[in-house]
C-alpha atoms as a PDB file:
ATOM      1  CA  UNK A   1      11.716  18.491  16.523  1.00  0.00           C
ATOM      2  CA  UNK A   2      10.042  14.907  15.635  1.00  0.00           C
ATOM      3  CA  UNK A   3       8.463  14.230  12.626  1.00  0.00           C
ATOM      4  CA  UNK A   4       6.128  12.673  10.493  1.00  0.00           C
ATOM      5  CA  UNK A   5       5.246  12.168   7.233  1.00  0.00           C
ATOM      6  CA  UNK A   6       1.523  10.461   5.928  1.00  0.00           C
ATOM      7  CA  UNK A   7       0.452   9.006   2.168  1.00  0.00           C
ATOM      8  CA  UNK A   8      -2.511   7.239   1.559  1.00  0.00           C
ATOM      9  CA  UNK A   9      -5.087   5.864  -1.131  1.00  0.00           C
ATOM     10  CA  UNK A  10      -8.775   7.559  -1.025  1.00  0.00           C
ATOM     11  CA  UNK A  11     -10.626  10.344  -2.247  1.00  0.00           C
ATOM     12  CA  UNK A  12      -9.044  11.499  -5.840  1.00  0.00           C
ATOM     13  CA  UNK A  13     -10.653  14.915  -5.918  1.00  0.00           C
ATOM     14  CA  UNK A  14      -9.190  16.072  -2.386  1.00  0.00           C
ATOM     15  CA  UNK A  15      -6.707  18.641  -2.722  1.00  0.00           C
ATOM     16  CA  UNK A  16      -4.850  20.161   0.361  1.00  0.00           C
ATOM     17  CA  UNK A  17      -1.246  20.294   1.735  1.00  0.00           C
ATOM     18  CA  UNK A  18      -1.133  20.576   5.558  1.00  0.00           C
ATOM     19  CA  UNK A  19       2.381  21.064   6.980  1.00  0.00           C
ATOM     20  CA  UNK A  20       2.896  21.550  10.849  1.00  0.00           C
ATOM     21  CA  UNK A  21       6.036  21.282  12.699  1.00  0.00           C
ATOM     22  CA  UNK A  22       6.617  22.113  16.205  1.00  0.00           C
ATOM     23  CA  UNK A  23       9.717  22.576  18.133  1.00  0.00           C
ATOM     24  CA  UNK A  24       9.905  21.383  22.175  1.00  0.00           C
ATOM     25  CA  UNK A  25      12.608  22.737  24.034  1.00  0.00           C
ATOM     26  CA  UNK A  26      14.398  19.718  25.191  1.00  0.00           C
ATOM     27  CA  UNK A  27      14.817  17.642  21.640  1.00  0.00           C
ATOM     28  CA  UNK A  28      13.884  18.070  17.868  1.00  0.00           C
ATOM     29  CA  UNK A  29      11.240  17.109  16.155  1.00  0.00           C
ATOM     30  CA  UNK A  30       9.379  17.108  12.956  1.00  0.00           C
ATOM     31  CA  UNK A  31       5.653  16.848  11.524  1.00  0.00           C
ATOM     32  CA  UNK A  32       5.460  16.534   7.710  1.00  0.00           C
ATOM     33  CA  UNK A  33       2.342  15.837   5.312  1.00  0.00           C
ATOM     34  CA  UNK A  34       3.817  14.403   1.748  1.00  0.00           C
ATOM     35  CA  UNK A  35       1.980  16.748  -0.802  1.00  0.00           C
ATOM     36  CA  UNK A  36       3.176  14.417  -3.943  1.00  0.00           C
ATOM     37  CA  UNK A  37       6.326  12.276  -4.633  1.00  0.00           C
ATOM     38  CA  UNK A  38       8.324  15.363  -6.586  1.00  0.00           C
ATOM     39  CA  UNK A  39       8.033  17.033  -3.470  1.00  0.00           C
ATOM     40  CA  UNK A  40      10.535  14.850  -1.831  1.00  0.00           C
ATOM     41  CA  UNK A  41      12.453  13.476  -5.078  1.00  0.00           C
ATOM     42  CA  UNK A  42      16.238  15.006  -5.201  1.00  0.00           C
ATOM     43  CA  UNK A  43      16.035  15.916  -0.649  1.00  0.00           C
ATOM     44  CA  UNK A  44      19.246  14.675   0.504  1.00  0.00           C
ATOM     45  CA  UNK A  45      19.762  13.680   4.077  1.00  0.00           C
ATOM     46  CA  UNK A  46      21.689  15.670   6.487  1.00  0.00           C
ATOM     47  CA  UNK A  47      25.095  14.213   7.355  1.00  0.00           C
ATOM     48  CA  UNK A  48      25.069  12.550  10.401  1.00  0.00           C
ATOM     49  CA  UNK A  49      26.726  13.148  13.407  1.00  0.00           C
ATOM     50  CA  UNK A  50      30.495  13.134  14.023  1.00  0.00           C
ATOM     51  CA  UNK A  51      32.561  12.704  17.184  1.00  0.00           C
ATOM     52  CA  UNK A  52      31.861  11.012  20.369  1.00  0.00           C
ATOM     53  CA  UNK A  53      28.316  10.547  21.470  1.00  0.00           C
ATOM     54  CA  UNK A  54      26.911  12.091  24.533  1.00  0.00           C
ATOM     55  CA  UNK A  55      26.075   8.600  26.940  1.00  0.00           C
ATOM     56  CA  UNK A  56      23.142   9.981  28.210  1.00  0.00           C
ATOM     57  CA  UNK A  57      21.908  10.487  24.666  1.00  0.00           C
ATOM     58  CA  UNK A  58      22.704   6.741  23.703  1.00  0.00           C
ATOM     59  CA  UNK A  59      21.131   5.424  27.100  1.00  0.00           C
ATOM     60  CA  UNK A  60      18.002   7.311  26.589  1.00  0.00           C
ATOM     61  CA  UNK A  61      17.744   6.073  23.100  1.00  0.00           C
ATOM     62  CA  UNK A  62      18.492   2.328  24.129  1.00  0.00           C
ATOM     63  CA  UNK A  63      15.449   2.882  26.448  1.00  0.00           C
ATOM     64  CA  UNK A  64      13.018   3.506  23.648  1.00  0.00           C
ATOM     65  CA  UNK A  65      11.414   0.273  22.104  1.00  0.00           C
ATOM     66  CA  UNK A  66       8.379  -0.253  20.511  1.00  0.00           C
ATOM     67  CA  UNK A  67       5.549  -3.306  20.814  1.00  0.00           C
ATOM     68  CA  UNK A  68       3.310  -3.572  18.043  1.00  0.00           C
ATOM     69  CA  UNK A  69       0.807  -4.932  20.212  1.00  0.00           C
ATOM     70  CA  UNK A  70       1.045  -2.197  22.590  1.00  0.00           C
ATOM     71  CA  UNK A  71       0.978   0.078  19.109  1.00  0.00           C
ATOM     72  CA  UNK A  72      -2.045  -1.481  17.783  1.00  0.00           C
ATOM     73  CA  UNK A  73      -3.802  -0.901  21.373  1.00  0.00           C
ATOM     74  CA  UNK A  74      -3.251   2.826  21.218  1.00  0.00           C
ATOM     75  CA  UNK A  75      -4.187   2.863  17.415  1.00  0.00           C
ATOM     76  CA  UNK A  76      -7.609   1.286  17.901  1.00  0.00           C
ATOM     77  CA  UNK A  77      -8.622   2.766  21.419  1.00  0.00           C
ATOM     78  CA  UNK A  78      -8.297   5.906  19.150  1.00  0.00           C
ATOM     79  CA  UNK A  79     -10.697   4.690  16.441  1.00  0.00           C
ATOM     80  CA  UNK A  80     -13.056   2.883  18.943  1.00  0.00           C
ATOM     81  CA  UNK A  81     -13.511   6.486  20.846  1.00  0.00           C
ATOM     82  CA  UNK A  82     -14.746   7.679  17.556  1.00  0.00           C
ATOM     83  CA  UNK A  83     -17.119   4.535  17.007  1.00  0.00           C
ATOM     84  CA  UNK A  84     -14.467   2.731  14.001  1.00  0.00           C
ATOM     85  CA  UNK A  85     -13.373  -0.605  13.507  1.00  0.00           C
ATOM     86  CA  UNK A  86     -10.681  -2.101  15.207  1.00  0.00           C
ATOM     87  CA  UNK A  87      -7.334  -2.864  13.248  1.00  0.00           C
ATOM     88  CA  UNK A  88      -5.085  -5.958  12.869  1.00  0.00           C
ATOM     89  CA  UNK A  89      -1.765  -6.729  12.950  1.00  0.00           C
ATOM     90  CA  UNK A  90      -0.588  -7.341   9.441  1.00  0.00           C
ATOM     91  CA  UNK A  91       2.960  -9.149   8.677  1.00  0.00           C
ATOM     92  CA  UNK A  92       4.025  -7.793   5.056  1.00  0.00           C
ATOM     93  CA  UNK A  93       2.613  -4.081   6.152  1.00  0.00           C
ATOM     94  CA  UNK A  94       5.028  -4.975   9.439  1.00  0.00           C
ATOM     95  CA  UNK A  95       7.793  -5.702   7.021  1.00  0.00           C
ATOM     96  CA  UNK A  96       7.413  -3.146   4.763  1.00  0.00           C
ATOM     97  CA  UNK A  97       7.089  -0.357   7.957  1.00  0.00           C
ATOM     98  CA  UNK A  98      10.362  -2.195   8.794  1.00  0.00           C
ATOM     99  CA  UNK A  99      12.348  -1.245   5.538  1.00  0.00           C
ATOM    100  CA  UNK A 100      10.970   1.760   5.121  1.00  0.00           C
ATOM    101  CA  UNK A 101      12.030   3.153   8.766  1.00  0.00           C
ATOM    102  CA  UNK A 102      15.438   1.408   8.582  1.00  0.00           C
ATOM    103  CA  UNK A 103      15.789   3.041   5.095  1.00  0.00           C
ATOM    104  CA  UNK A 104      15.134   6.523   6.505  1.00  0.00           C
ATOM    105  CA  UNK A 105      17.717   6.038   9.445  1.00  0.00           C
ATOM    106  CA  UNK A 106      20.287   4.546   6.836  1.00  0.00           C
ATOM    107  CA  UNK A 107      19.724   8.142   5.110  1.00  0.00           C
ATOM    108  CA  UNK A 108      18.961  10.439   7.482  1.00  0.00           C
ATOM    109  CA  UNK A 109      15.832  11.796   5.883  1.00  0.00           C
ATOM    110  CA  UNK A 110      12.346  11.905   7.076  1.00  0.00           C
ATOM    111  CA  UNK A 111      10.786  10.531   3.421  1.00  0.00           C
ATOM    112  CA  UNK A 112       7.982   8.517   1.611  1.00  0.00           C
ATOM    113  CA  UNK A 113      11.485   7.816  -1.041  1.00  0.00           C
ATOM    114  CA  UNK A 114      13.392   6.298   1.376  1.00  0.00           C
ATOM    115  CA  UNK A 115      12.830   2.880   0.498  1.00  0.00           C
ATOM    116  CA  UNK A 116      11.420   3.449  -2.885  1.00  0.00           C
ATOM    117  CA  UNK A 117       7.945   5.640  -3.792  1.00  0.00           C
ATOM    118  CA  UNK A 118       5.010   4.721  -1.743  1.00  0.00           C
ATOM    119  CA  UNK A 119       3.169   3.408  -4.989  1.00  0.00           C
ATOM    120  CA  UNK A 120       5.936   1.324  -5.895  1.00  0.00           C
ATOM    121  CA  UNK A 121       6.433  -0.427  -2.002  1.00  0.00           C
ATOM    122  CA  UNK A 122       2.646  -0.995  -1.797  1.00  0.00           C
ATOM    123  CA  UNK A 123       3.206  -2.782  -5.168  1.00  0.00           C
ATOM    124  CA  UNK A 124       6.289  -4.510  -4.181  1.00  0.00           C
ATOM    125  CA  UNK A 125       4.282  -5.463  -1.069  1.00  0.00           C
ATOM    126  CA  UNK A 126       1.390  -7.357  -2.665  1.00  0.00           C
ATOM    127  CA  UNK A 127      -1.205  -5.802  -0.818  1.00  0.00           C
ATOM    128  CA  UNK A 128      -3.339  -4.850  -3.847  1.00  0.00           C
ATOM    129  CA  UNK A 129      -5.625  -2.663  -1.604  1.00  0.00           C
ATOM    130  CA  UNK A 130      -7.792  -0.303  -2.308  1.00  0.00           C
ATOM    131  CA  UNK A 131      -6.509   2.270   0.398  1.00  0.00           C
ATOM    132  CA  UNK A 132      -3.349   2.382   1.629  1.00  0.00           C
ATOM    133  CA  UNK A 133      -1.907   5.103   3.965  1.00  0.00           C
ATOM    134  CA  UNK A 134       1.425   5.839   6.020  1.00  0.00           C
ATOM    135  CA  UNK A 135       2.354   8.198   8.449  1.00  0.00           C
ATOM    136  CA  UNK A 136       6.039   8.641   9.572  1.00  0.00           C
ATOM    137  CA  UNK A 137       7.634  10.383  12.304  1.00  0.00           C
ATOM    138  CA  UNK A 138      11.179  11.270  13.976  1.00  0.00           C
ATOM    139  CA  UNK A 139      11.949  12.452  17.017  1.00  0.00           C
ATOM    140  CA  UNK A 140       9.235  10.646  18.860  1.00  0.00           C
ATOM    141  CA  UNK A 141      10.490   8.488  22.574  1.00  0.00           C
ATOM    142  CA  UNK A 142       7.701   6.169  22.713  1.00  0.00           C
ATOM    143  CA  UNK A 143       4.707   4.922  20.405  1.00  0.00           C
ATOM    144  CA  UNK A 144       2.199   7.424  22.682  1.00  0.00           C
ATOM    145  CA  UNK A 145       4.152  10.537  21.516  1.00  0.00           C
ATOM    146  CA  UNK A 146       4.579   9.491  17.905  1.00  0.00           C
ATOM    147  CA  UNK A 147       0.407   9.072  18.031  1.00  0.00           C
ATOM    148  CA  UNK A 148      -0.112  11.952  19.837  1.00  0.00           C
ATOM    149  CA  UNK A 149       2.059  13.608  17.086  1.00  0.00           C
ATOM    150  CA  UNK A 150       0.140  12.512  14.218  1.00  0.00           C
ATOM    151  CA  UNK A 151      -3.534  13.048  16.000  1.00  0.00           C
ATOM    152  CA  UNK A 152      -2.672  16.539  16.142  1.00  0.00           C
ATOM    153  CA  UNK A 153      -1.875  16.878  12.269  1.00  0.00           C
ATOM    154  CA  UNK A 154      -5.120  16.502  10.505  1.00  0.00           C
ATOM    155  CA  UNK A 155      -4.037  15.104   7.986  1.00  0.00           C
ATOM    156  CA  UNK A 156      -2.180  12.393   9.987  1.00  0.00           C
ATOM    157  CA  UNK A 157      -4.973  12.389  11.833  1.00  0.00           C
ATOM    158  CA  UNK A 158      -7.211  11.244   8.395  1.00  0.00           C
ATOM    159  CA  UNK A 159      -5.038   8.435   7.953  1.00  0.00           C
ATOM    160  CA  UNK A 160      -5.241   7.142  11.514  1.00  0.00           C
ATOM    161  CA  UNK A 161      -8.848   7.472  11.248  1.00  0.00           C
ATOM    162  CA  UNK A 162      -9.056   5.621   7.878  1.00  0.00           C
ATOM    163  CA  UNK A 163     -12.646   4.364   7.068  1.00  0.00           C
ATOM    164  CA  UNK A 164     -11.864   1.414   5.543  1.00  0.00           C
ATOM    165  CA  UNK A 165      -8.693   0.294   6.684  1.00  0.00           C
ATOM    166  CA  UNK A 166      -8.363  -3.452   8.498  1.00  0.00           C
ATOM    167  CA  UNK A 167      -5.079  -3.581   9.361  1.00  0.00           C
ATOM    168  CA  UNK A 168      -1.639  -2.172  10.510  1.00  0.00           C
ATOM    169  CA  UNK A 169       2.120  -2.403  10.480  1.00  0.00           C
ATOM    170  CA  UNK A 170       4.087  -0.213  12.886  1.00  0.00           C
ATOM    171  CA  UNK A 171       8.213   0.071  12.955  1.00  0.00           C
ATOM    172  CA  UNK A 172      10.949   2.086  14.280  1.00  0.00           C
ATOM    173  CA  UNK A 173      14.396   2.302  13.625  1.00  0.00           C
ATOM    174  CA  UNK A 174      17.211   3.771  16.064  1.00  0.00           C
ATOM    175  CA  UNK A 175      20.478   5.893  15.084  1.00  0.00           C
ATOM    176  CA  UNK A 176      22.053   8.124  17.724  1.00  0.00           C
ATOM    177  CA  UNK A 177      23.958   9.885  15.319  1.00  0.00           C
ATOM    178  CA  UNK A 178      21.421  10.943  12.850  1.00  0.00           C
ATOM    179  CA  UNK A 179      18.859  14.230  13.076  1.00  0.00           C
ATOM    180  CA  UNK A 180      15.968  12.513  14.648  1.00  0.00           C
ATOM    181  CA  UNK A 181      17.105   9.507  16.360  1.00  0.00           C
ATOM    182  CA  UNK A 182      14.284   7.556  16.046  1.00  0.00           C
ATOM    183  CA  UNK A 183      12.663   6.747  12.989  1.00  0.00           C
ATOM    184  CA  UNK A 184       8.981   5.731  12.704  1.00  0.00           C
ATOM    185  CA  UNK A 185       6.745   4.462  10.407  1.00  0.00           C
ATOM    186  CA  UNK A 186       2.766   3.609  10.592  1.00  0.00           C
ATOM    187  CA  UNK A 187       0.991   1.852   7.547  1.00  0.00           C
ATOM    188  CA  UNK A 188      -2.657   1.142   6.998  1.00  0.00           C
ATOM    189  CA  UNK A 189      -4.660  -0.819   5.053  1.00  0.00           C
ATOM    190  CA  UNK A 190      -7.853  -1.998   3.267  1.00  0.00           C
ATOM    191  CA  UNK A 191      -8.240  -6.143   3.129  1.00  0.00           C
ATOM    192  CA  UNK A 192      -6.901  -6.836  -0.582  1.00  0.00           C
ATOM    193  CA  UNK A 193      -8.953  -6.342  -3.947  1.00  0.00           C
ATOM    194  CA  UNK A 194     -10.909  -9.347  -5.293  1.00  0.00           C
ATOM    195  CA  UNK A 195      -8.463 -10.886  -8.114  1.00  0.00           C
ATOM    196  CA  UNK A 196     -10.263 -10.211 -11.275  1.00  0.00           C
ATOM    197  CA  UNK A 197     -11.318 -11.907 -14.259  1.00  0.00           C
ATOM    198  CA  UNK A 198      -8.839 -12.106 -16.754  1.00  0.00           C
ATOM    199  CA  UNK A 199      -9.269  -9.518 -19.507  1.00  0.00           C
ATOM    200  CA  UNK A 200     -11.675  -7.473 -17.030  1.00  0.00           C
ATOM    201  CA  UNK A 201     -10.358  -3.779 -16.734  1.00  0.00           C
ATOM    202  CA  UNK A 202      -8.145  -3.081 -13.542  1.00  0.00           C
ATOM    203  CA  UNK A 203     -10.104  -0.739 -11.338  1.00  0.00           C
ATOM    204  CA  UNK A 204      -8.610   2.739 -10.464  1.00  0.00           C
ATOM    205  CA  UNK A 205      -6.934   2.973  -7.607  1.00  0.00           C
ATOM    206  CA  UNK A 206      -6.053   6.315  -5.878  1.00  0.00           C
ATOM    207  CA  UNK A 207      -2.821   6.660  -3.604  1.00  0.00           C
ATOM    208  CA  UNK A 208      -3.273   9.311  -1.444  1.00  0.00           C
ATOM    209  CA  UNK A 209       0.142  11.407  -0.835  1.00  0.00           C
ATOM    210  CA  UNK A 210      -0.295  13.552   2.471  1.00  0.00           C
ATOM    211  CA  UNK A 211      -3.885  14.788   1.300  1.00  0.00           C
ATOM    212  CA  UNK A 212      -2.943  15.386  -2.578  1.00  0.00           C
ATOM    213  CA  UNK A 213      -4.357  11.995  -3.966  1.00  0.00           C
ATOM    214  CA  UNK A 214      -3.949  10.872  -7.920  1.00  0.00           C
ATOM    215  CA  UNK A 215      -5.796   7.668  -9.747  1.00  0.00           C
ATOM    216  CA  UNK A 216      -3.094   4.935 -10.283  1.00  0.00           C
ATOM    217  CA  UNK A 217      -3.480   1.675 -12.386  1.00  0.00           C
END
């Protein structure tokens, strides 16, 4: 079954945990909705796959590639059909989808932890926004199903559909050997805070973990 996992920054006071998974016949999949970070803390990954690979398997999978371009089409058809703004490509949030689906790959495990807590990569990143959010997936053969995926989890669905988000970074990561395959990895965000003055109080900021958010400073 494929799967996917979402975090963002928004509303503090909105408190739910939607988990849906669904299971085609031909290959696996997985949908998950990160509740909070000790969710996840301590889930090992599954050991990966010993033995000789199946060739059709590893030809299939050298089929699937992804264009962010192609990404970012599907992403804001999607938001234009419900009358949002359009987002742009954004390099770090590129970079930072990068690591983060590499990381899951490298350990087998469909997780916000992979490459280090959401809070703590958005930090690391520099993007000092006010909302942040990321969906992941596994499982998925081409950017179309991993979108279909997540518009069909709403809480996925609230992070494609992000208000105030301006731009995107989309990656996937390949490994025939692990449980999903491919691993995939969607990040929006708001255009960065205003630096300011020094000695002025840092505004709260809310990271939003599936739909479970909590104020952060």
């Amino acid at each position: 079954m494929p799967g996917s996992d979402s975090m963002r920054c928004q509303d503090p006071h909105a408190l739910s945990r939607p988990i849906a998974r669904r299971r085609p016949m031909h290959r696996r999949f997985a949908l998950i909705l990160l509740a909070s970070t000790a969710l996840l803390a301590g889930c090992a990954g599954e050991p990966r796959r010993e033995g000789r690979l199946d060739p059709r398997i590893v030809e299939r999978l050298n089929a699937v590639s992804l264009d962010p371009a192609q990404a970012g089409r599907i992403l804001n058809a999607y938001r234009a059909s419900l009358g949002l703004n359009p987002l742009k490509p954004d390099p770090r949030l590129m970079a930072m989808a990068q690591r983060q689906a590499d990381a899951m790959a490298a350990q087998n495990s469909l997780s916000h932890d992979a490459d280090g807590s959401f809070a703590s990569r958005v930090t690391a990143a520099g993007l000092d926004s006010a909302r942040t959010a990321e969906n992941l997936g596994g499982g998925y053969y081409s950017a179309e199903e991993a979108f279909e995926g997540w518009r069909k989890s709403p809480g996925h669905d609230q992070n494609l559909r992000l208000k105030e988000a301006t731009r995107y970074g989309i990656a996937l990561s390949k490994d025939p050997r692990t449980r999903y395959r491919t691993w995939w990895v969607l990040i929006v965000a708001s255009e960065p805070e205003v630096r300011r003055e020094m000695g002025a109080p840092a505004p709260t900021q809310t990271m939003w973990f599936g739909n479970n958010a909590r104020p952060v400073r």
